[in-house]
PDB file of N, CA and C in Angstrom:
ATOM      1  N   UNK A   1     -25.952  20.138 -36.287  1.00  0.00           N
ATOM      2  CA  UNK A   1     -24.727  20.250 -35.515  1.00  0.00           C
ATOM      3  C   UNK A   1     -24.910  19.696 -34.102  1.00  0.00           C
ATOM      4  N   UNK A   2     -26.232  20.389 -33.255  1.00  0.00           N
ATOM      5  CA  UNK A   2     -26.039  19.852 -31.811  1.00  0.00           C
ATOM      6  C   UNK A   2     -26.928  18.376 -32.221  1.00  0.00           C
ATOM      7  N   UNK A   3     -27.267  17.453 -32.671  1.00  0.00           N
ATOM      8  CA  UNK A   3     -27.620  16.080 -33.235  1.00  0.00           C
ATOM      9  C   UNK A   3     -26.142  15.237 -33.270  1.00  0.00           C
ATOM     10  N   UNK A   4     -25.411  15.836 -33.944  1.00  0.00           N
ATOM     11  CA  UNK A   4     -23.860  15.098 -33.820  1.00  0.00           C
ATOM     12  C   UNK A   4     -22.990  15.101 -32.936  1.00  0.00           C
ATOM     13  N   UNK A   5     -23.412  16.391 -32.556  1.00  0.00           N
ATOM     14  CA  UNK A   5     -22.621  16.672 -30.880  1.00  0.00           C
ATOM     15  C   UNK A   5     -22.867  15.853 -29.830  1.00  0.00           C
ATOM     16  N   UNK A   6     -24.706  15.462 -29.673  1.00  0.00           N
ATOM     17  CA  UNK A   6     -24.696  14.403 -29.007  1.00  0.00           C
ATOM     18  C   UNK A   6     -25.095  13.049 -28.709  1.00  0.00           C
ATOM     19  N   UNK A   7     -24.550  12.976 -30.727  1.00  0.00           N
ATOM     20  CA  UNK A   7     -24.265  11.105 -31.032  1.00  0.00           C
ATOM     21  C   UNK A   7     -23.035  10.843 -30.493  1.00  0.00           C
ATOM     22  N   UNK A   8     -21.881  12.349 -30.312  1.00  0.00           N
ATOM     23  CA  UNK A   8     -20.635  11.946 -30.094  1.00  0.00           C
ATOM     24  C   UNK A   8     -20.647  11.909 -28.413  1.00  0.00           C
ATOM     25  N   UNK A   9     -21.697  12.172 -28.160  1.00  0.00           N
ATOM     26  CA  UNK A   9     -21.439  12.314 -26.629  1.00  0.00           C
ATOM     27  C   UNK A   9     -22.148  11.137 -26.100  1.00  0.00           C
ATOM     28  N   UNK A  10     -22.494  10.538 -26.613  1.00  0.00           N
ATOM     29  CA  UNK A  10     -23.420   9.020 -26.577  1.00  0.00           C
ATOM     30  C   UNK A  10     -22.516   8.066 -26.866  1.00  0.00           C
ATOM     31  N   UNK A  11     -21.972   7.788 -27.596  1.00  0.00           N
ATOM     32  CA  UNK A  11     -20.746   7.129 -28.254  1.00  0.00           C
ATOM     33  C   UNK A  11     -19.813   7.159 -26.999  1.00  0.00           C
ATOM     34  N   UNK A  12     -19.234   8.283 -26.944  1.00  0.00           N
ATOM     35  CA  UNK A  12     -18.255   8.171 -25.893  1.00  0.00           C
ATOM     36  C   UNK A  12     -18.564   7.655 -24.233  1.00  0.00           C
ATOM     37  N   UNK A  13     -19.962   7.974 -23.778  1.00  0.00           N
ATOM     38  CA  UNK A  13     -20.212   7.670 -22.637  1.00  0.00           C
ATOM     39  C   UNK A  13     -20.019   5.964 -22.705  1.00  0.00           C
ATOM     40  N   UNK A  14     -20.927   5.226 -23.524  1.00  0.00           N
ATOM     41  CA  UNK A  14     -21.178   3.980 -23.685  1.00  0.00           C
ATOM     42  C   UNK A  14     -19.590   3.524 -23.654  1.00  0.00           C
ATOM     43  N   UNK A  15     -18.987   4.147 -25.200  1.00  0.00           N
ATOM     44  CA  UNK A  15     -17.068   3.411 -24.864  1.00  0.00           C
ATOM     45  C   UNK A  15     -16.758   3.427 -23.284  1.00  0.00           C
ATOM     46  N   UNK A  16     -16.880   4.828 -22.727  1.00  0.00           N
ATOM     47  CA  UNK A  16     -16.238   4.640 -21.352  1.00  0.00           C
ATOM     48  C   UNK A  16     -17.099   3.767 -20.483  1.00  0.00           C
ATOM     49  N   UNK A  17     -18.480   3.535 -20.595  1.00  0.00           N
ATOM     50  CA  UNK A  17     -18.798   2.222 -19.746  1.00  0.00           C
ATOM     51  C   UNK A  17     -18.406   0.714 -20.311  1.00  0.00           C
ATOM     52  N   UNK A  18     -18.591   0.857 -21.384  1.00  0.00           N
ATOM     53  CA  UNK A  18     -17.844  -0.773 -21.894  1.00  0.00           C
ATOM     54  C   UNK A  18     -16.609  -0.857 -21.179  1.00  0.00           C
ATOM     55  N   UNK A  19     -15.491  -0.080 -21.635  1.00  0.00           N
ATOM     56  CA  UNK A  19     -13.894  -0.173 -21.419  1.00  0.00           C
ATOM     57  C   UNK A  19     -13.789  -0.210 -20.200  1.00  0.00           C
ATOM     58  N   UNK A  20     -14.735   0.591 -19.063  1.00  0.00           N
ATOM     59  CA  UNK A  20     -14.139   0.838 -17.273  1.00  0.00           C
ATOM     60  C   UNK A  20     -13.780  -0.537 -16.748  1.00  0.00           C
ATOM     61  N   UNK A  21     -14.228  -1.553 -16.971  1.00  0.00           N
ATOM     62  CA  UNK A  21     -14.074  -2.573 -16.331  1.00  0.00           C
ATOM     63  C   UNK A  21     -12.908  -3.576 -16.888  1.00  0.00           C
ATOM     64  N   UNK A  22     -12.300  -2.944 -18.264  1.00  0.00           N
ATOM     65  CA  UNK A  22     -10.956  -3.769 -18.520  1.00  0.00           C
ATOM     66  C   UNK A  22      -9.906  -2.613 -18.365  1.00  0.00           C
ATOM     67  N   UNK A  23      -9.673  -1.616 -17.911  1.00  0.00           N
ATOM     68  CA  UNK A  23      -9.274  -0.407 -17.517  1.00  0.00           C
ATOM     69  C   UNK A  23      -8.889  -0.741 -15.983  1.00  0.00           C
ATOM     70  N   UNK A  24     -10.234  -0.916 -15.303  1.00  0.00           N
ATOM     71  CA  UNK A  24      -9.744  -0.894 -13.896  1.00  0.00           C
ATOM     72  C   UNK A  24      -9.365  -2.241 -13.163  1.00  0.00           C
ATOM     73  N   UNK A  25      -9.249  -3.200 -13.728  1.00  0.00           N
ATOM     74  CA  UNK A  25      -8.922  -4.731 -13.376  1.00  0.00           C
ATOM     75  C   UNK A  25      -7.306  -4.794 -14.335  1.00  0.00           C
ATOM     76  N   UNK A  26      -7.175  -4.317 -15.286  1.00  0.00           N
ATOM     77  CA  UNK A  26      -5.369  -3.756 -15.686  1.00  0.00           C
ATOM     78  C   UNK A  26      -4.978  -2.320 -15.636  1.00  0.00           C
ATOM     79  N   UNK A  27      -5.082  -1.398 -16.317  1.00  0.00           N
ATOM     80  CA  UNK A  27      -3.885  -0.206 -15.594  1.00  0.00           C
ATOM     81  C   UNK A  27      -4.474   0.471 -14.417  1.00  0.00           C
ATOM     82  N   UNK A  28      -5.781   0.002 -13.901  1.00  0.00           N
ATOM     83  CA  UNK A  28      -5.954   0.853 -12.311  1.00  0.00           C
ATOM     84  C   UNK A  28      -5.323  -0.131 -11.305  1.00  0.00           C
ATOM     85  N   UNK A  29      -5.646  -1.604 -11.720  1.00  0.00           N
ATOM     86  CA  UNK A  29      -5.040  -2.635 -10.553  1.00  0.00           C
ATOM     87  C   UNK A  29      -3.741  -2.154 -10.886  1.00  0.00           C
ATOM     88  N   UNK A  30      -2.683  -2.200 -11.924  1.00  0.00           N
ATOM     89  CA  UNK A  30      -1.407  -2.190 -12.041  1.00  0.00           C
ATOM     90  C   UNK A  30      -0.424  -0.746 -11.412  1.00  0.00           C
ATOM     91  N   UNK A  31      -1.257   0.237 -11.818  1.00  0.00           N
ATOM     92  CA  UNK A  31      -1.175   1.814 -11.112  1.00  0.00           C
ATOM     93  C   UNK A  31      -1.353   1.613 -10.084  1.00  0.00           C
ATOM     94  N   UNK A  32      -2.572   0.911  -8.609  1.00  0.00           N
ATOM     95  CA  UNK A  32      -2.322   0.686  -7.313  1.00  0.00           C
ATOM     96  C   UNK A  32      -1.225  -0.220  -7.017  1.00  0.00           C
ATOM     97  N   UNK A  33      -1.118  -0.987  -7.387  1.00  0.00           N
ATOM     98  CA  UNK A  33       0.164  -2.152  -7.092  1.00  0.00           C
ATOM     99  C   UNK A  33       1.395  -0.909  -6.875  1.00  0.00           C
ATOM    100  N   UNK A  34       1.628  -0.040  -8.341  1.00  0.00           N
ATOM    101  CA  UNK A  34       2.851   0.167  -8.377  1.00  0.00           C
ATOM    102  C   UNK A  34       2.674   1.644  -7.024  1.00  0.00           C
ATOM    103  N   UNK A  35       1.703   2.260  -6.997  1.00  0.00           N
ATOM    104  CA  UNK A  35       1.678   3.205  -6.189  1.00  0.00           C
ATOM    105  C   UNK A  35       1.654   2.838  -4.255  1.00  0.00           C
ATOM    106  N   UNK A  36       1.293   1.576  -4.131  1.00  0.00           N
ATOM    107  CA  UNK A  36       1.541   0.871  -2.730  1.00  0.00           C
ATOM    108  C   UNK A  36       3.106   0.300  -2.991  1.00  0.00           C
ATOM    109  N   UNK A  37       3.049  -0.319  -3.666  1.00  0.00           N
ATOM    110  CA  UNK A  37       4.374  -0.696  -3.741  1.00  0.00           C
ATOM    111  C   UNK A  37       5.531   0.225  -3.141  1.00  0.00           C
ATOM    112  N   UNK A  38       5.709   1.751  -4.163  1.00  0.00           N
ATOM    113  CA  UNK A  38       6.630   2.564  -3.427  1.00  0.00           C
ATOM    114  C   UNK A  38       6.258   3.449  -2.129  1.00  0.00           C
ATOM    115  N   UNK A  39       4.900   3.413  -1.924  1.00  0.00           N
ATOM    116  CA  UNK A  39       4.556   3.789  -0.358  1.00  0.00           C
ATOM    117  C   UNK A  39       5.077   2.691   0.497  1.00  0.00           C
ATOM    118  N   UNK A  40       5.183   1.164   0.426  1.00  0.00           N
ATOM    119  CA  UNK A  40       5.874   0.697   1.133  1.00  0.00           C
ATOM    120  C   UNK A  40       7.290   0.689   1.001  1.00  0.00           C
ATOM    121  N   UNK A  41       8.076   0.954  -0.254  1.00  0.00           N
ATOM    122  CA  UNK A  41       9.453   1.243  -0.287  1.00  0.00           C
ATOM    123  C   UNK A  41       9.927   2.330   0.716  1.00  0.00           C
ATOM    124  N   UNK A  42       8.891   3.783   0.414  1.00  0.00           N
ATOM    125  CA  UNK A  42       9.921   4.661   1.090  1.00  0.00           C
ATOM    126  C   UNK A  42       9.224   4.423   2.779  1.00  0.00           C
ATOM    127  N   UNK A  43       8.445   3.938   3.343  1.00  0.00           N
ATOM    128  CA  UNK A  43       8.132   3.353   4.452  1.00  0.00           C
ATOM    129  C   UNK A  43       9.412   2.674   4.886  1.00  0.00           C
ATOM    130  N   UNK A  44      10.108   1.756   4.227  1.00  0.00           N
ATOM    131  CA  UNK A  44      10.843   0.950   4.535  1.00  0.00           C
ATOM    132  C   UNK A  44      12.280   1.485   4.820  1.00  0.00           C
ATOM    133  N   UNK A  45      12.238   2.867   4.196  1.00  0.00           N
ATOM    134  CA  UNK A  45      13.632   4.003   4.074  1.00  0.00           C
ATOM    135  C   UNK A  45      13.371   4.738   5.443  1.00  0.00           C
ATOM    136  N   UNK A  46      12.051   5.148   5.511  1.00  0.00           N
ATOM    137  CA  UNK A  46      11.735   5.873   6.590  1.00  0.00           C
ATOM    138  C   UNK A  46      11.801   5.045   7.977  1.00  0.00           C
ATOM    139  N   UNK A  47      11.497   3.906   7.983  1.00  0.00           N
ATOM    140  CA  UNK A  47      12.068   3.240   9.648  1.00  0.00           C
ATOM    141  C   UNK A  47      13.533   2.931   9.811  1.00  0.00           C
ATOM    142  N   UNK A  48      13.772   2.587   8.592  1.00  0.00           N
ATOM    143  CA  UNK A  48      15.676   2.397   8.653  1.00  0.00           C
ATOM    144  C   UNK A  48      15.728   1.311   9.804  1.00  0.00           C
ATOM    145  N   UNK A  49      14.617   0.286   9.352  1.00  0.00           N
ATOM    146  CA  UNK A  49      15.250  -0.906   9.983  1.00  0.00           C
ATOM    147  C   UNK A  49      16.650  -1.805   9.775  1.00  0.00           C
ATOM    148  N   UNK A  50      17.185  -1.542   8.253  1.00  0.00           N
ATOM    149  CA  UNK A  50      18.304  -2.593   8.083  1.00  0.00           C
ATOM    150  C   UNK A  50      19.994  -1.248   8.968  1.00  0.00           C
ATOM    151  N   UNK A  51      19.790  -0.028   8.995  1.00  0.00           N
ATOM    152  CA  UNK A  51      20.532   0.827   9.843  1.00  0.00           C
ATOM    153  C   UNK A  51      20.501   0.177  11.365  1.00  0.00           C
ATOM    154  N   UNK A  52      19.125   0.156  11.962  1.00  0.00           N
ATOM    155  CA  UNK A  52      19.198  -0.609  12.938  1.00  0.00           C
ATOM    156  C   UNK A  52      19.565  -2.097  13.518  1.00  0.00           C
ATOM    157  N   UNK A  53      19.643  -2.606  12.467  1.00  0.00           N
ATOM    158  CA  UNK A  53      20.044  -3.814  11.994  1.00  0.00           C
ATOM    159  C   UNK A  53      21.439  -3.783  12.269  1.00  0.00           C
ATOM    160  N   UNK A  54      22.064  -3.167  11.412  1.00  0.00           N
ATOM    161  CA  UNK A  54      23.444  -2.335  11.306  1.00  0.00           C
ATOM    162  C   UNK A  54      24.358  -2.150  12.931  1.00  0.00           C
ATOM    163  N   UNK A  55      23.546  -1.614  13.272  1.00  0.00           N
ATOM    164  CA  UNK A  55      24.048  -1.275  14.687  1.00  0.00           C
ATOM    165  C   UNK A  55      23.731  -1.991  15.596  1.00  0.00           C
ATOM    166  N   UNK A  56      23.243  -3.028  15.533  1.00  0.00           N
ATOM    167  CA  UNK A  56      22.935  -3.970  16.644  1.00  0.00           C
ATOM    168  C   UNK A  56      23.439  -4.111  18.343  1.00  0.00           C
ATOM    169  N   UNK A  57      25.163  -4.487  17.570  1.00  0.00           N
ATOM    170  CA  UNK A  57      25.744  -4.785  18.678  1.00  0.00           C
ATOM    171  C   UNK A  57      27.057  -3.253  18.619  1.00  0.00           C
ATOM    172  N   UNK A  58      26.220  -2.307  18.515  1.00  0.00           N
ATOM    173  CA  UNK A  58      27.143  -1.066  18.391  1.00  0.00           C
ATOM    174  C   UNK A  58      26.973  -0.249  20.087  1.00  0.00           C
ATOM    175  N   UNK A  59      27.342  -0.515  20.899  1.00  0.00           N
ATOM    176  CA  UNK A  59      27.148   0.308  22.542  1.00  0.00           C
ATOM    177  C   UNK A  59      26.008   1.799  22.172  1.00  0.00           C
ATOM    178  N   UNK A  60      24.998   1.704  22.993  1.00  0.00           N
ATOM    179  CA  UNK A  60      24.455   3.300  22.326  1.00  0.00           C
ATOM    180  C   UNK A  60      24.962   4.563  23.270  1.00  0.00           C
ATOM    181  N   UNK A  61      25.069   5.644  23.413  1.00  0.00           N
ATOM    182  CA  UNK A  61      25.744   6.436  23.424  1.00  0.00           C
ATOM    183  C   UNK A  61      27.434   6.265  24.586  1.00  0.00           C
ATOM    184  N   UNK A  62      27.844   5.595  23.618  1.00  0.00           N
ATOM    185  CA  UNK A  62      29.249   5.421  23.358  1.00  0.00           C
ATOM    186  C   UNK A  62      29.333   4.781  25.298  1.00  0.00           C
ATOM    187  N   UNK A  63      28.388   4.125  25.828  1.00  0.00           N
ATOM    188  CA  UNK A  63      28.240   3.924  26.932  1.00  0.00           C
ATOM    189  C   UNK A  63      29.157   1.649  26.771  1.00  0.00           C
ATOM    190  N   UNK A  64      30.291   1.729  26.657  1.00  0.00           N
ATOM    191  CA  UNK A  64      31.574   0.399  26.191  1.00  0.00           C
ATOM    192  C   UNK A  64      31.429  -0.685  27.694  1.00  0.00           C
ATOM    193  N   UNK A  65      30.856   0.069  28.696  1.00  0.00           N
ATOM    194  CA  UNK A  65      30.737  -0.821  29.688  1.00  0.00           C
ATOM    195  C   UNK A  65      29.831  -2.665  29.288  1.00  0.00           C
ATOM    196  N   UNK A  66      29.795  -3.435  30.138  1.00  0.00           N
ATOM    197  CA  UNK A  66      29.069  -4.625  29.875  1.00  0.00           C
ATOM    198  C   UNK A  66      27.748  -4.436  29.950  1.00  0.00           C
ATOM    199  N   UNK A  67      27.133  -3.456  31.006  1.00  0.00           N
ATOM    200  CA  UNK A  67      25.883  -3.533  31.135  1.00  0.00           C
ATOM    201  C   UNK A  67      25.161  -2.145  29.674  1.00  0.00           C
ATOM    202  N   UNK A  68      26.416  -1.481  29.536  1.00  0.00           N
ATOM    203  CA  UNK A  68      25.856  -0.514  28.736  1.00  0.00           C
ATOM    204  C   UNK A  68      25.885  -1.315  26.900  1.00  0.00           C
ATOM    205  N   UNK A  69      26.398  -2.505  26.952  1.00  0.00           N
ATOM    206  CA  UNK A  69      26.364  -3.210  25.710  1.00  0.00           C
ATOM    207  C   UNK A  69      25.396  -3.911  25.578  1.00  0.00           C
ATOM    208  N   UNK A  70      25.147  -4.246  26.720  1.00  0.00           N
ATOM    209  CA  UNK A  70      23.539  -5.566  27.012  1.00  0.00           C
ATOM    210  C   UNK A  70      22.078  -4.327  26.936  1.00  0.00           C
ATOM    211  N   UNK A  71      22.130  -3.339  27.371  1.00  0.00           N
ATOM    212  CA  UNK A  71      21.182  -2.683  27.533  1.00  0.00           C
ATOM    213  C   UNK A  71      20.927  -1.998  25.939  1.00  0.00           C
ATOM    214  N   UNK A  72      22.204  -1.584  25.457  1.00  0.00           N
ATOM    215  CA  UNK A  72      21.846  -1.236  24.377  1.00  0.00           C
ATOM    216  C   UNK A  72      21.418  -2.271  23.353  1.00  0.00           C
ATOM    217  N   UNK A  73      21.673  -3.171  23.469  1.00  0.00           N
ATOM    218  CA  UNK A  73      21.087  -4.772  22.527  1.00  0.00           C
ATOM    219  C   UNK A  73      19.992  -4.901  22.943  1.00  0.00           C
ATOM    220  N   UNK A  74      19.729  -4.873  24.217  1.00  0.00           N
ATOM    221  CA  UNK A  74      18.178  -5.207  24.400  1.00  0.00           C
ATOM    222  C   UNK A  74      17.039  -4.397  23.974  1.00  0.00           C
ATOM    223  N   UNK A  75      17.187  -2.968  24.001  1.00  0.00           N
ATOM    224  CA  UNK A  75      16.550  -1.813  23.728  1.00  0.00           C
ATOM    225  C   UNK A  75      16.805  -1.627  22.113  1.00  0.00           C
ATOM    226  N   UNK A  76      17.775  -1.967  21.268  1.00  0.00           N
ATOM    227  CA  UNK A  76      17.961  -2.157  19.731  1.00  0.00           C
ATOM    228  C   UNK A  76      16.618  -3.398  19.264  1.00  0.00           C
ATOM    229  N   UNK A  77      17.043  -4.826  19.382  1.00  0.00           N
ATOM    230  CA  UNK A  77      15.925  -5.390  19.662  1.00  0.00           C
ATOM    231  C   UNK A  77      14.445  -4.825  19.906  1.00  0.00           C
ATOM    232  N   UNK A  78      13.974  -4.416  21.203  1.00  0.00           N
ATOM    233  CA  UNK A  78      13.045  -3.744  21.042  1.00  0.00           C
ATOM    234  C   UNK A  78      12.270  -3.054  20.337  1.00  0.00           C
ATOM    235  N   UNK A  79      12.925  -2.047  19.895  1.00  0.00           N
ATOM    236  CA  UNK A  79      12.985  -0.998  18.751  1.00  0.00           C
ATOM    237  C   UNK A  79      12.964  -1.530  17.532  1.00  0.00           C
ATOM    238  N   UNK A  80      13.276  -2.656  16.722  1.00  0.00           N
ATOM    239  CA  UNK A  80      13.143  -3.069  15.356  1.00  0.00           C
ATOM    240  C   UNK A  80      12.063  -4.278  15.791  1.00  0.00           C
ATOM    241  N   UNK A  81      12.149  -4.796  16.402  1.00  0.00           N
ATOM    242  CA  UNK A  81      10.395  -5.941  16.779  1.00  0.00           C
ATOM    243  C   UNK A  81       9.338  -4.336  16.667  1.00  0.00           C
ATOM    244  N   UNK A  82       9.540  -3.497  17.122  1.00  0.00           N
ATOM    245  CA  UNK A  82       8.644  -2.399  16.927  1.00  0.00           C
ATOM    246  C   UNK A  82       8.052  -1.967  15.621  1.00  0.00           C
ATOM    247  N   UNK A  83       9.482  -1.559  15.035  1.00  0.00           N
ATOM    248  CA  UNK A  83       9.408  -1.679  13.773  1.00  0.00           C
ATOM    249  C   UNK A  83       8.577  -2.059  12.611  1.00  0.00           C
ATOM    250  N   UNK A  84       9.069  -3.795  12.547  1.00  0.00           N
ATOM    251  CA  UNK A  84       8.840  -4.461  12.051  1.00  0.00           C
ATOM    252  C   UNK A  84       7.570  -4.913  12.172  1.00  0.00           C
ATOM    253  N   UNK A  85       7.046  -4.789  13.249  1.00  0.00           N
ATOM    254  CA  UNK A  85       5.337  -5.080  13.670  1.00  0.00           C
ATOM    255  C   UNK A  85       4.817  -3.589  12.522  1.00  0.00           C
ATOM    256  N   UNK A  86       5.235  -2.222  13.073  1.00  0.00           N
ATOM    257  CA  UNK A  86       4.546  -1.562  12.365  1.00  0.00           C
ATOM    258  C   UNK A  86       4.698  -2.079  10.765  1.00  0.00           C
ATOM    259  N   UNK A  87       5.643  -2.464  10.196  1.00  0.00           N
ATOM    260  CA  UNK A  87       6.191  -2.739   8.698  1.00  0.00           C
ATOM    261  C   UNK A  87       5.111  -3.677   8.180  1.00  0.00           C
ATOM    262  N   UNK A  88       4.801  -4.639   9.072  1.00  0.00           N
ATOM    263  CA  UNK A  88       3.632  -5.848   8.853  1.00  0.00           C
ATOM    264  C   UNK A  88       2.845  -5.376   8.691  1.00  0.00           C
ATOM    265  N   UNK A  89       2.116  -4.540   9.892  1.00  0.00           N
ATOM    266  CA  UNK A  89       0.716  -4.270   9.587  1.00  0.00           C
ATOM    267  C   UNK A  89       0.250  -3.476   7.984  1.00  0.00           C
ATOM    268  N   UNK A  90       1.434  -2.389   8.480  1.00  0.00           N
ATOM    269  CA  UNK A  90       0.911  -1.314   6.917  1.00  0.00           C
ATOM    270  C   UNK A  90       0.917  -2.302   5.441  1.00  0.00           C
ATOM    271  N   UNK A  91       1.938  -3.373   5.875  1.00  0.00           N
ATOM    272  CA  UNK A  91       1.861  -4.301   4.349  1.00  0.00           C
ATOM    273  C   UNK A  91       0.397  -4.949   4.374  1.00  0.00           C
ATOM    274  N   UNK A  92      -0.086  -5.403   5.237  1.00  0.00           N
ATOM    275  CA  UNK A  92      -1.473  -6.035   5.536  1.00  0.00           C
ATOM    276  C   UNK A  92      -2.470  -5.370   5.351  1.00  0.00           C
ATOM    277  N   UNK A  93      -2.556  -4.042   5.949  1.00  0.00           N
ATOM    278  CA  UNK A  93      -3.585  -2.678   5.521  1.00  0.00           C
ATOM    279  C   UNK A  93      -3.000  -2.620   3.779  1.00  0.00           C
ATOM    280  N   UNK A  94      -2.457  -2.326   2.978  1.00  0.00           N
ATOM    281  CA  UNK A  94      -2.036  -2.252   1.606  1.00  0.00           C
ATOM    282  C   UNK A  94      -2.716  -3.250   0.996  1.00  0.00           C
ATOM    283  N   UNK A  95      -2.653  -4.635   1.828  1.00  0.00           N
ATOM    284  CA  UNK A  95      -2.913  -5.585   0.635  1.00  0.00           C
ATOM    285  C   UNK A  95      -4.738  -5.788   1.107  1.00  0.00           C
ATOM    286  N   UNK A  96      -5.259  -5.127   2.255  1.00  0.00           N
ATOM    287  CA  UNK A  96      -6.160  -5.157   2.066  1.00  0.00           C
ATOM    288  C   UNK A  96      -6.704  -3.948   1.192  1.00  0.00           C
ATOM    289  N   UNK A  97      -6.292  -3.178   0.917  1.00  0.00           N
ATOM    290  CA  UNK A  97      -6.677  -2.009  -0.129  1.00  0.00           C
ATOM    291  C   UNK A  97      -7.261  -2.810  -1.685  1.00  0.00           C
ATOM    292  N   UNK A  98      -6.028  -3.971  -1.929  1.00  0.00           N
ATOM    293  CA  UNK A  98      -5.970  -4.546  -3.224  1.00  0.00           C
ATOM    294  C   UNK A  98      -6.808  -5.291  -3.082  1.00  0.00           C
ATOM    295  N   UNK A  99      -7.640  -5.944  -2.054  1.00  0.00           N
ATOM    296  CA  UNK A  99      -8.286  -6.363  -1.944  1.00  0.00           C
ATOM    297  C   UNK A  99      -9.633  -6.042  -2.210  1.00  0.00           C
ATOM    298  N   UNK A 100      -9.699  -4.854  -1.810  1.00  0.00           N
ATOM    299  CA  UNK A 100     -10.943  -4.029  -1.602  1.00  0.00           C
ATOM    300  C   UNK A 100     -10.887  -3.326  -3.168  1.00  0.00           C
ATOM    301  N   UNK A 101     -10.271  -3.232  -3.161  1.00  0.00           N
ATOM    302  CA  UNK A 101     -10.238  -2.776  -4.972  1.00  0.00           C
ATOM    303  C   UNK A 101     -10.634  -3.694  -5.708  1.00  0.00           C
ATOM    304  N   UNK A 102     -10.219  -4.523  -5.563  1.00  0.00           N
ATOM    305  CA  UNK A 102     -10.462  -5.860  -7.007  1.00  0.00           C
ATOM    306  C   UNK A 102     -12.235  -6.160  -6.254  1.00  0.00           C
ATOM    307  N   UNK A 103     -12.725  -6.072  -5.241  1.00  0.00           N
ATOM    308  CA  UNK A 103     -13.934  -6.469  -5.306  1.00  0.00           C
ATOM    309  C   UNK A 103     -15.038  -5.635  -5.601  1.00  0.00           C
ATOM    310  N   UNK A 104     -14.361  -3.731  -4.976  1.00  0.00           N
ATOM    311  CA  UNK A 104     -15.271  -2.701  -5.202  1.00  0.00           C
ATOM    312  C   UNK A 104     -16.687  -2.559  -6.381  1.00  0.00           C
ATOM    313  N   UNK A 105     -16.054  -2.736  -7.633  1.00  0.00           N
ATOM    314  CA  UNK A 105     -16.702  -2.866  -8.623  1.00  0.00           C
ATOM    315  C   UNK A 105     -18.165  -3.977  -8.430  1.00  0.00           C
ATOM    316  N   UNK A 106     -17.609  -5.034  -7.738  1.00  0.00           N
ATOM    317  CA  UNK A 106     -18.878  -5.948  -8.048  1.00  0.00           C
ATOM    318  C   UNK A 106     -19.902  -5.716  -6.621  1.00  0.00           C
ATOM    319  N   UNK A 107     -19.482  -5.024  -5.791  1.00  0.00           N
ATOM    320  CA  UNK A 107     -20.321  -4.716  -4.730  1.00  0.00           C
ATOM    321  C   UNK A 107     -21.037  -3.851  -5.338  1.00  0.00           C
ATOM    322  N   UNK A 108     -20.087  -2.746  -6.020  1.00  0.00           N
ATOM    323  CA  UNK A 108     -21.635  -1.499  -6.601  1.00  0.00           C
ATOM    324  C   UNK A 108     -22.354  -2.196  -7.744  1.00  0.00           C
ATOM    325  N   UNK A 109     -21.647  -3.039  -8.269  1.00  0.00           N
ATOM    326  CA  UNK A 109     -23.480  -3.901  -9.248  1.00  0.00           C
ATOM    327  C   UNK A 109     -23.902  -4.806  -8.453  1.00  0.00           C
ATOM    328  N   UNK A 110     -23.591  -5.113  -7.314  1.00  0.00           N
ATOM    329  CA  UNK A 110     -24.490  -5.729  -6.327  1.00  0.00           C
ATOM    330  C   UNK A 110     -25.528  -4.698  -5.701  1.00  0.00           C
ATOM    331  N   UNK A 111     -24.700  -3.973  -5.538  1.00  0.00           N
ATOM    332  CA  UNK A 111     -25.550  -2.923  -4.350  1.00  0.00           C
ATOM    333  C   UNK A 111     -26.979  -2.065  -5.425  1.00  0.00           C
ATOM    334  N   UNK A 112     -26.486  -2.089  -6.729  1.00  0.00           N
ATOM    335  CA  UNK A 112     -27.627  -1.466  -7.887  1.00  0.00           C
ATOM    336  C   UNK A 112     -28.432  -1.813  -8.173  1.00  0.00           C
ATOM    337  N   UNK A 113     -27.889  -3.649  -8.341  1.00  0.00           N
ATOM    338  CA  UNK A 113     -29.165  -4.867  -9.254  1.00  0.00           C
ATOM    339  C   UNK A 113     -29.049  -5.799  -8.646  1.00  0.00           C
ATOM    340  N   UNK A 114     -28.445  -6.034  -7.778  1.00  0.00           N
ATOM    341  CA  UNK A 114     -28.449  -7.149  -6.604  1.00  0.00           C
ATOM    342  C   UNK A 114     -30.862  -7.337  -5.733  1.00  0.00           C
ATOM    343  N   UNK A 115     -30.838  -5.823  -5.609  1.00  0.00           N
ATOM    344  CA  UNK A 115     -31.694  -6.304  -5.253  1.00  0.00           C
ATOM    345  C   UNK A 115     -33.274  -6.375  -5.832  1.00  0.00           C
ATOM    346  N   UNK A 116     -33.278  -6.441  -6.774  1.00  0.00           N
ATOM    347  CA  UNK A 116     -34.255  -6.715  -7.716  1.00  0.00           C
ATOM    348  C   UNK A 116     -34.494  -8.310  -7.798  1.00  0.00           C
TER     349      UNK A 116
END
């Protein structure tokens, strides 16, 4: 009984080292894609740049004068270049994640048998 118990536990280790590496180059790459993906969606809900967008040339607190229309455009502006810088970077940090993912694997069989 414990002889079969651990042919089956031999068996299975080996499957899961064969398979990890067509596993994590399709549904782990495809599972990060889709899991950055909607971290940058609701990122993109959470700055409510196209709202700001929206309101551009809207006076901010209801201040209809000329200088209170210019000031509020200039400071709208401001505020979505703000934005949008933060929106860049986090897409850039993300895609360096995917980056760092798709190479992870071959650094740790570098880092194991690399130096032999």
């Amino acid at each position: 009984m414990s002889l079969t118990v651990f042919y089956f536990f031999i068996i299975t280790v080996f499957r899961q080292i064969i398979t990890f590496p067509a596993w994590w180059y399709t549904q782990g790459l495809a599972l990060l894609i889709i899991h950055l993906y909607r971290m940058q969606v609701i990122q993109l809900k959470n700055l409510a740049i196209f709202s700001w967008i929206r309101h551009l040339f809207t006076p901010m607190f209801h201040d209809y004068t000329f200088v209170g229309r210019i000031l509020s455009f200039i400071f709208r502006i401001f505020i979505i270049g703000g934005k949008l810088v933060i929106l860049i970077v986090s897409l850039g940090l993300r895609l360096v994640v995917v980056i760092l993912y798709i190479f992870f694997p071959i650094f740790v069989i570098y880092a194991l048998f690399g130096r032999f």
